[in-house]
Structures are given as structure tokens and as C-alpha cells.
N, C-alpha and C. Protein backbone atom coordinates (compact mmCIF):
# COMPACT_ATOMS: atom_id res chain seq x y z
N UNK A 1 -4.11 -2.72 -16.58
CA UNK A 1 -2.69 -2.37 -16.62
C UNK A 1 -1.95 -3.08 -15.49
N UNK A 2 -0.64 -3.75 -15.68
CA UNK A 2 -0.25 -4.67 -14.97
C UNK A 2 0.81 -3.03 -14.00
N UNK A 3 0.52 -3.73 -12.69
CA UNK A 3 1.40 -2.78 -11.73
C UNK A 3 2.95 -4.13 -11.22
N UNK A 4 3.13 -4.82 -12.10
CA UNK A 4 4.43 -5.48 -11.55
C UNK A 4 5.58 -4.70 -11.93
N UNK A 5 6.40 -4.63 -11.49
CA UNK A 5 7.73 -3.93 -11.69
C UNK A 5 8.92 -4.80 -11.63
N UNK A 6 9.59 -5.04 -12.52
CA UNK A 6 10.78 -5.87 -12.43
C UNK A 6 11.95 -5.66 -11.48
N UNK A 7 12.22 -6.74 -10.58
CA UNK A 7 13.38 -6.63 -9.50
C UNK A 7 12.39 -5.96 -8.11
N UNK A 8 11.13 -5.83 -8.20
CA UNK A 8 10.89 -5.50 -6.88
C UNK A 8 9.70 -6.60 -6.71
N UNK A 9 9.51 -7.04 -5.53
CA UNK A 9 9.14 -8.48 -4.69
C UNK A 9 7.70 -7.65 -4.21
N UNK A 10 7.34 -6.49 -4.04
CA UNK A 10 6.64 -5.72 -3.70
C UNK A 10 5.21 -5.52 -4.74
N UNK A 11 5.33 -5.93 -5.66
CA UNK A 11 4.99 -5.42 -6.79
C UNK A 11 3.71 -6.75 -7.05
N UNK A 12 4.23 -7.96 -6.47
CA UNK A 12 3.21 -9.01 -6.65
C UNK A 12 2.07 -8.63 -5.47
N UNK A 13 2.95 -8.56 -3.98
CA UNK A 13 2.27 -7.58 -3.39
C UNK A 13 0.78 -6.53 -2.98
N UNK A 14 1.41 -5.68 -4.12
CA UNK A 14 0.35 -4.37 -4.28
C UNK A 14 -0.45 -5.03 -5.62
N UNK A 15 -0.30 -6.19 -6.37
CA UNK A 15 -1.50 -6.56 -7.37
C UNK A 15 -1.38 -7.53 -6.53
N UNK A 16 -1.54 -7.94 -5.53
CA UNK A 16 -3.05 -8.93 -4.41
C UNK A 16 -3.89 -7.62 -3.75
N UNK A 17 -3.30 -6.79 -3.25
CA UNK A 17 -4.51 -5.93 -2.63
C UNK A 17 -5.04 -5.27 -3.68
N UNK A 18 -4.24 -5.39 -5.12
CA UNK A 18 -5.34 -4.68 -6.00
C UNK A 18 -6.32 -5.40 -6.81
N UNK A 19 -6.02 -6.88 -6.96
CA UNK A 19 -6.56 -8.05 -6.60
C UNK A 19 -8.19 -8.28 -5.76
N UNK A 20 -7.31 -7.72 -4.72
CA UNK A 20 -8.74 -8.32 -3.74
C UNK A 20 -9.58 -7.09 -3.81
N UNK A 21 -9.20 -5.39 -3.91
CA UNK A 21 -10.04 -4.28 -4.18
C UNK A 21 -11.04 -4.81 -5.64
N UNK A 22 -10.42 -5.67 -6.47
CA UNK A 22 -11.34 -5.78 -7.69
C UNK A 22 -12.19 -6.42 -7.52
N UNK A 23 -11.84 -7.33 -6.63
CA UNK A 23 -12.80 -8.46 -6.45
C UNK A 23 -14.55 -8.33 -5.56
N UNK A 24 -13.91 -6.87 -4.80
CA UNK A 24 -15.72 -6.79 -3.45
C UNK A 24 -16.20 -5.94 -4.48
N UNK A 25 -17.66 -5.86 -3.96
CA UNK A 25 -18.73 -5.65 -4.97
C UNK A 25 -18.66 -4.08 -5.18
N UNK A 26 -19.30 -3.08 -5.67
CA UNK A 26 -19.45 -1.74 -5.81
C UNK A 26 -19.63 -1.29 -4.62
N UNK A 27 -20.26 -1.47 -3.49
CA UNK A 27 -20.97 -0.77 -2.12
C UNK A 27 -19.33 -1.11 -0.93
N UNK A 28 -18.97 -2.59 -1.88
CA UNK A 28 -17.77 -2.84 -0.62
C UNK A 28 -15.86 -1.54 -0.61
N UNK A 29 -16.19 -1.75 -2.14
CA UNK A 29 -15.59 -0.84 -2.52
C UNK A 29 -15.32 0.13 -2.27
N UNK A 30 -16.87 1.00 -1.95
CA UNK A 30 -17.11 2.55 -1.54
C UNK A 30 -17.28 2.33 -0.28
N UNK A 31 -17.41 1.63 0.25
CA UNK A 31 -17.10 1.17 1.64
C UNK A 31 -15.91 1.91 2.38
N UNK A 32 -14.76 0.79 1.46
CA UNK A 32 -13.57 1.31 2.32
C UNK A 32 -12.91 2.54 1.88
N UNK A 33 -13.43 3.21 0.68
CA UNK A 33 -13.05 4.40 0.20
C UNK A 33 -13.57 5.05 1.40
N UNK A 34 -14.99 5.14 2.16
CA UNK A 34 -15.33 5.90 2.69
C UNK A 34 -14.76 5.71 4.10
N UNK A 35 -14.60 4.72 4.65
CA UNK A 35 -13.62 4.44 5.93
C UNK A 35 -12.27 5.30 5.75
N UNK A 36 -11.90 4.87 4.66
CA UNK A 36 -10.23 5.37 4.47
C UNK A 36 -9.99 6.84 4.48
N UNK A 37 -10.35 7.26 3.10
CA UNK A 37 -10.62 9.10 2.32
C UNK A 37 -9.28 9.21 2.42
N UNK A 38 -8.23 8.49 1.52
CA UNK A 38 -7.05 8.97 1.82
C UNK A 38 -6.08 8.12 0.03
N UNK A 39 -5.02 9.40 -0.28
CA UNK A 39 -4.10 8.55 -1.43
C UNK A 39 -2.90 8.34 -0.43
N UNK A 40 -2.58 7.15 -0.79
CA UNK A 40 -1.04 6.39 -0.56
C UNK A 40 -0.31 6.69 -1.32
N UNK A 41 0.97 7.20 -1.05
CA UNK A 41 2.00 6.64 -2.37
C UNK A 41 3.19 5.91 -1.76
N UNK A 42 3.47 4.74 -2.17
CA UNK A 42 4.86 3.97 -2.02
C UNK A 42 5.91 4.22 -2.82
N UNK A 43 6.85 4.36 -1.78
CA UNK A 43 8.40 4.58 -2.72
C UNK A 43 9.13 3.19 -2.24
N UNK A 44 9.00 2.47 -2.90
CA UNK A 44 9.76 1.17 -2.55
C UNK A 44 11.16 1.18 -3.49
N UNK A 45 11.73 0.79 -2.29
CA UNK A 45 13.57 0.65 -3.10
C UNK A 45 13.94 -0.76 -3.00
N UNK A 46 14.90 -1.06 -3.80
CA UNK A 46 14.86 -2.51 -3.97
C UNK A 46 16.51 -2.86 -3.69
N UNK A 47 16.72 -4.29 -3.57
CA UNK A 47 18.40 -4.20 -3.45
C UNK A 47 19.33 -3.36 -4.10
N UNK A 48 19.06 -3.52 -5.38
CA UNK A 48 19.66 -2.49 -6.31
C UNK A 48 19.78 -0.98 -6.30
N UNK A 49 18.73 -0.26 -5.33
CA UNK A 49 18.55 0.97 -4.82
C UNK A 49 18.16 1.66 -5.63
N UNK A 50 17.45 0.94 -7.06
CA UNK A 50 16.21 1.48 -7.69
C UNK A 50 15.39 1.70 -6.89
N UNK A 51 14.26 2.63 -6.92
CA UNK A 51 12.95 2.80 -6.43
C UNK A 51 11.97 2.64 -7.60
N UNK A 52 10.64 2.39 -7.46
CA UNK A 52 9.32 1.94 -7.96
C UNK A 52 8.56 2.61 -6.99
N UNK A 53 7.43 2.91 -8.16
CA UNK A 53 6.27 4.00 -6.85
C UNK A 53 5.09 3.72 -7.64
N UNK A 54 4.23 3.37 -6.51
CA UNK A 54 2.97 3.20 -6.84
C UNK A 54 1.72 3.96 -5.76
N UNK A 55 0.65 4.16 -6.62
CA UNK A 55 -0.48 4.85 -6.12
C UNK A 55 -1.93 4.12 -5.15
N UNK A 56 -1.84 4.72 -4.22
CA UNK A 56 -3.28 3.78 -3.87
C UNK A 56 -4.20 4.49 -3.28
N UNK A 57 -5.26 4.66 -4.32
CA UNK A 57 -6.44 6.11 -4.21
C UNK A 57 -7.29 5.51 -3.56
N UNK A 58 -7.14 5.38 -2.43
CA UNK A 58 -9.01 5.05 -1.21
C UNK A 58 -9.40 6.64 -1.13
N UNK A 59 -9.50 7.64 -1.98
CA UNK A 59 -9.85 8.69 -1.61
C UNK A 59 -11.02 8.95 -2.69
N UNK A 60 -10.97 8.66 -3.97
CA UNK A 60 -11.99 9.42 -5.01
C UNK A 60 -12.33 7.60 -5.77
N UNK A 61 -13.64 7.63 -6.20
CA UNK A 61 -14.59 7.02 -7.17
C UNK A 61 -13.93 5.36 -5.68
N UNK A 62 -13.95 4.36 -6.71
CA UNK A 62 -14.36 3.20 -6.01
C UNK A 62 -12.98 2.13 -5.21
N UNK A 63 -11.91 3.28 -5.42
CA UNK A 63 -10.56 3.22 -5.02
C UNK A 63 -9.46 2.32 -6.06
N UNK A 64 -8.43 2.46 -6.33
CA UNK A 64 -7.60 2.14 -7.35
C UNK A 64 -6.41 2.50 -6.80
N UNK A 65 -5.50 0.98 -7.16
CA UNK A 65 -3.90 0.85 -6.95
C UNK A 65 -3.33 1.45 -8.71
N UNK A 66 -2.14 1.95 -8.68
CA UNK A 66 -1.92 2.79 -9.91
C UNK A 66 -0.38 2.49 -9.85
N UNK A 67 0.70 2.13 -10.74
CA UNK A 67 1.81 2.03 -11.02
C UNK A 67 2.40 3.47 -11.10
N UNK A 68 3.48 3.96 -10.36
CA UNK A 68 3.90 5.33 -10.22
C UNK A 68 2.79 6.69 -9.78
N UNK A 69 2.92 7.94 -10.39
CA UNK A 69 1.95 8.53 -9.66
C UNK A 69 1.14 9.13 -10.21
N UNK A 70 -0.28 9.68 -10.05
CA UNK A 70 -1.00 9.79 -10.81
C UNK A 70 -0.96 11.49 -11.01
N UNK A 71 -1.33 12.14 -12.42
CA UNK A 71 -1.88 13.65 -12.37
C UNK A 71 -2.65 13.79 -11.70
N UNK A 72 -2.48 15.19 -10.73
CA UNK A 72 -3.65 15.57 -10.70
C UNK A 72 -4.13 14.64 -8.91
N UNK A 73 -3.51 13.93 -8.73
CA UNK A 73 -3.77 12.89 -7.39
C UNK A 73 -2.67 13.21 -6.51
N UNK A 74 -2.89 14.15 -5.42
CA UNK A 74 -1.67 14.42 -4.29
C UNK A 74 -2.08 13.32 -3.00
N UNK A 75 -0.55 12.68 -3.16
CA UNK A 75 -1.21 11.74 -2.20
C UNK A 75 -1.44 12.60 -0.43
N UNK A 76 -2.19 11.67 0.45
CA UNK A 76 -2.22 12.58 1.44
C UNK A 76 -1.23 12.36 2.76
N UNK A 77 -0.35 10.83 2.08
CA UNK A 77 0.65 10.06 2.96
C UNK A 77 1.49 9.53 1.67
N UNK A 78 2.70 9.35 2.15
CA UNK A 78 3.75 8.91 1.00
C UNK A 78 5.35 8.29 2.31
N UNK A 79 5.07 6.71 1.52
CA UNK A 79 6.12 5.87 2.63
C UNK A 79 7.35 5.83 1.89
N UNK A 80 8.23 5.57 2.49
CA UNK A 80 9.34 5.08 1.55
C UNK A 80 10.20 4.22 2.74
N UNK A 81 10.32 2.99 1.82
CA UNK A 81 10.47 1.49 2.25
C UNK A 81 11.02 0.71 1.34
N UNK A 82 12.19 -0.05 2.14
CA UNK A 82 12.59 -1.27 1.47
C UNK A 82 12.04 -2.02 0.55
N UNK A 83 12.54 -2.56 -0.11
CA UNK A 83 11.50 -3.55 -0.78
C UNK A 83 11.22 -4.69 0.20
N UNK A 84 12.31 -5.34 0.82
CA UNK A 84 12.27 -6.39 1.85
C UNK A 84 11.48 -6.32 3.10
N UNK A 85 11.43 -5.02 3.45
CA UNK A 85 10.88 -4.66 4.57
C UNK A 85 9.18 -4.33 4.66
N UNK A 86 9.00 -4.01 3.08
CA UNK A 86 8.13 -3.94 3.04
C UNK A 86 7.20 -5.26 2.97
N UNK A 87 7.91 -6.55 2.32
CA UNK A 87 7.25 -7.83 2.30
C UNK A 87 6.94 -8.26 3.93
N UNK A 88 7.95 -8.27 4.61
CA UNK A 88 8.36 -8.50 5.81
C UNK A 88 7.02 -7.77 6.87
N UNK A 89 6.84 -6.82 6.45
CA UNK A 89 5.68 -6.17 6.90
C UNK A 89 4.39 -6.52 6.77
N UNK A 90 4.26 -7.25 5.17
CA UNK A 90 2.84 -7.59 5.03
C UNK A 90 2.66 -8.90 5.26
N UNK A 91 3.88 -10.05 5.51
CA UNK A 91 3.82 -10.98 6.14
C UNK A 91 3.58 -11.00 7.54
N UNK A 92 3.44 -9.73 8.32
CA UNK A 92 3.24 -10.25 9.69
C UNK A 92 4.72 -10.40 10.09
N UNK A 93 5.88 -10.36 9.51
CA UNK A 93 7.62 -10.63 10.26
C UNK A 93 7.86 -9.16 10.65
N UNK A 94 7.83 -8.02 10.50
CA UNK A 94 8.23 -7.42 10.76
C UNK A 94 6.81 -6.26 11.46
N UNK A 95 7.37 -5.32 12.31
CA UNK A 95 6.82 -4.30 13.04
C UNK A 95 6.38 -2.95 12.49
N UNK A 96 5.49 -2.64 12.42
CA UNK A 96 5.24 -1.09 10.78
C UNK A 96 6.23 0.10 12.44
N UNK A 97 5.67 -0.38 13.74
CA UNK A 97 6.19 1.10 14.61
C UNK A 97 7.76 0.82 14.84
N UNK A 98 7.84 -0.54 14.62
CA UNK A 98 9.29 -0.24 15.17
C UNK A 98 10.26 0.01 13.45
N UNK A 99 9.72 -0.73 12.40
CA UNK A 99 10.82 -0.03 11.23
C UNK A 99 10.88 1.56 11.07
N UNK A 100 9.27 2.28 11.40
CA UNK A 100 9.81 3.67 11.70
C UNK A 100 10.02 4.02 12.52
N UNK A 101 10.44 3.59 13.70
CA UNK A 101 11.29 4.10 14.83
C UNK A 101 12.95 3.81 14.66
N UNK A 102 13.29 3.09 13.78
CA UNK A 102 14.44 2.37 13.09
C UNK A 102 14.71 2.88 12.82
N UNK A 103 13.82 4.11 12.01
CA UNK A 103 13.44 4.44 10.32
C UNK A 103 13.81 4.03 9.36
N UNK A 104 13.57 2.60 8.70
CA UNK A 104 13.14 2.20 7.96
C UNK A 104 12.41 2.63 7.34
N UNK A 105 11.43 2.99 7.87
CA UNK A 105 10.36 3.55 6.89
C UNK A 105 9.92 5.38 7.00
N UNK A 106 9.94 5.77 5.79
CA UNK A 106 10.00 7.08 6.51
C UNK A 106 8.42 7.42 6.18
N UNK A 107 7.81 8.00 6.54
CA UNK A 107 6.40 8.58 6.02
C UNK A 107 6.24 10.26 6.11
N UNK A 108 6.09 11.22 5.19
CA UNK A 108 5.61 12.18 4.87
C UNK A 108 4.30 12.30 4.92
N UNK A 109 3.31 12.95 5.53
CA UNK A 109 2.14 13.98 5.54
C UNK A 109 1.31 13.35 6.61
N UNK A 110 0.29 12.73 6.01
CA UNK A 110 -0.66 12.31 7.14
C UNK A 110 -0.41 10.83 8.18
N UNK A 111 0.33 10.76 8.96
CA UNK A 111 0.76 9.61 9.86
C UNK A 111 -0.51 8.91 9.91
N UNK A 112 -1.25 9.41 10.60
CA UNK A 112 -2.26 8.25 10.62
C UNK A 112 -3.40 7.74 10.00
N UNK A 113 -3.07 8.34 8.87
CA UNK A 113 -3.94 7.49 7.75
C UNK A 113 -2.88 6.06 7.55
N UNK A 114 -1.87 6.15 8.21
CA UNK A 114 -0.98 4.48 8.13
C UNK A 114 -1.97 3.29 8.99
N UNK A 115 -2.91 4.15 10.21
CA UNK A 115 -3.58 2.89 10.55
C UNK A 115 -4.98 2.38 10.02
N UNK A 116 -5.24 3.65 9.03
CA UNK A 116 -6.51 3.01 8.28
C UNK A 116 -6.02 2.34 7.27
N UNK A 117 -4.93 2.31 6.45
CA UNK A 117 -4.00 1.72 5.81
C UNK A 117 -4.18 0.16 6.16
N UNK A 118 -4.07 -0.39 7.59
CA UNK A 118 -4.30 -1.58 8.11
C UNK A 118 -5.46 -2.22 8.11
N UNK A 119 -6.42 -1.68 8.41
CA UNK A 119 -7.69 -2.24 7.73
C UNK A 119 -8.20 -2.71 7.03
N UNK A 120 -7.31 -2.04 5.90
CA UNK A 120 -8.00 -2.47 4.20
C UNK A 120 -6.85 -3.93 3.81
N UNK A 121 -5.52 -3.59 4.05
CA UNK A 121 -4.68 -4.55 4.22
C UNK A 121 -5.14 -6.18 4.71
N UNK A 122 -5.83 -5.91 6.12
CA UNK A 122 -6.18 -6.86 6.91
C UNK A 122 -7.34 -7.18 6.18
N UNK A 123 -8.40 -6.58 5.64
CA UNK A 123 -9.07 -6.94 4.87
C UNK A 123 -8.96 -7.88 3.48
N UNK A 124 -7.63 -7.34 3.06
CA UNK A 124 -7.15 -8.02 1.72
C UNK A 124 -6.60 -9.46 2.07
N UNK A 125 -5.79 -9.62 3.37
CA UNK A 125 -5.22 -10.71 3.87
C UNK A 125 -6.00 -11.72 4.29
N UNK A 126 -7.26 -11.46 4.50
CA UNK A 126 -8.50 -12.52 5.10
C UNK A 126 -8.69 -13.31 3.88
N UNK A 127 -8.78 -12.27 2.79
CA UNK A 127 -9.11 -12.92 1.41
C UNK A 127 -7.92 -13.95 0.67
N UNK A 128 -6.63 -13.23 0.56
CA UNK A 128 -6.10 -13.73 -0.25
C UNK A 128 -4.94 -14.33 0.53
N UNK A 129 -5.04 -14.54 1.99
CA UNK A 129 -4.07 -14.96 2.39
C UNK A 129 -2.50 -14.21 2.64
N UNK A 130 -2.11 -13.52 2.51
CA UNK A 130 -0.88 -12.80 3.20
C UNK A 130 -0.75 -11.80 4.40
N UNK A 131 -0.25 -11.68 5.12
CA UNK A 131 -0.44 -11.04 6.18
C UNK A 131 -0.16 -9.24 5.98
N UNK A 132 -0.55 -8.87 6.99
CA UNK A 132 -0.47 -7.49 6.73
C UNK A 132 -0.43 -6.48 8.22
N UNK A 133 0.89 -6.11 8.84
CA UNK A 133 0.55 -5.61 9.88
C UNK A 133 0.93 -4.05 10.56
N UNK A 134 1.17 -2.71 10.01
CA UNK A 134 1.36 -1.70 9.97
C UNK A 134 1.89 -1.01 11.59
């Protein structure tokens, strides 16, 4: 199932890290599920001040990015971010502490599952090339 969303820049994005999650083997997988143990959800807003929301389960089976939100899956952190800011972020241009000190970015529930968040990111960026810095 394709997670692109029309008008958001974000969306190519979250299918490279879901990309590079498909790509490590079964053990690498449960790997970072087991580092992480945590659901994401993104509320990305776009110029238009549509929002798009997507899921990212490092918490149950071998971890999975998901277009909007899933039954039954409470995430255990939930951001809400620019669309721009959010590119800006995974390029390495922008600061993850200072857009929420800005607030730019707002985050609900577990704060610091945002820095295991970076790991898997930085992990995805070794692979596929984009930066990623929380």
C-alpha cells in the first residue's frame, strides 16, 4: 500500500524509511523494534493547512510505517509538524530542539521516545541517503 499523499513533500519521506525498514533482514527488523518499543504518529500539515497522518509501529511484530492511523494501535508519541519543517529536519537544515522550543513542533505523550526516533532515522539515512536529525 502506497503511503504517498498528494501535496505533502513528507510523504516521499516516510516511504524511504519505510523503504529502508523493508529492506534489513527479519532479526534487523526486530532489532530496532526492540531498541525502540514505541508507535509514532505524524500529523503533518502542508502549505495548504491540510494535514496527512501517518503511523510508525516500532512497537509490535517486525515494525511498519502505515498511512493515517491504525485500529486498535495507540500511538505512544504523536508530532505535529509542518510539512516543510519536517523535510528540513530530515535533511539535517533544521534543529528537532529548537523547532519545539519555537514550537513548531508540538509532541504529545512520550517525549523521549523522539530520541530513539533518531536512531532508526539515522539508520535509514546511512542507507538511503537523506539526513535525519531530531
Amino acid at each position: 500500500m502506497s503511503l504517498a499523499v498528494d501535496g505533502f513533500k513528507s510523504s516521499a519521506l516516510l516511504t524511504q524509511i519505510d523503504e529502508h525498514l523493508k529492506a534489513l533482514s527479519e532479526a534487523e527488523r526486530q532489532e530496532q523494534v526492540k531498541k525502540v518499543k514505541g508507535v509514532f504518529q505524524f500529523n503533518v500539515k502542508n502549505k495548504e493547512g491540510k494535514v496527512a497522518t501517518w503511523t510508525f509501529d516500532l512497537k509490535t511484530g517486525n515494525g511498519a510505517m502505515h498511512k493515517g492511523t491504525v485500529n486498535g494501535l495507540k500511538p505512544d508519541i504523536t508530532i505535529d509538524i509542518a510539512d516543510d519543517d519536517f523535510i528540513a529536519l530530515a535533511e539535517g537544515k533544521a534543529n528537532g530542539q529548537k523547532l519545539f522550543m519555537s514550537g513548531k513542533i508540538k509532541v504529545k505523550g512520550a517525549i523521549m521516545m523522539a530520541t530513539k526516533l533518531d536512531s532508526v532515522l539515522n539508520a535509514a539515512k546511512e542507507k538511503s541517503g537523506f539526513k535525519a536529525k531530531l
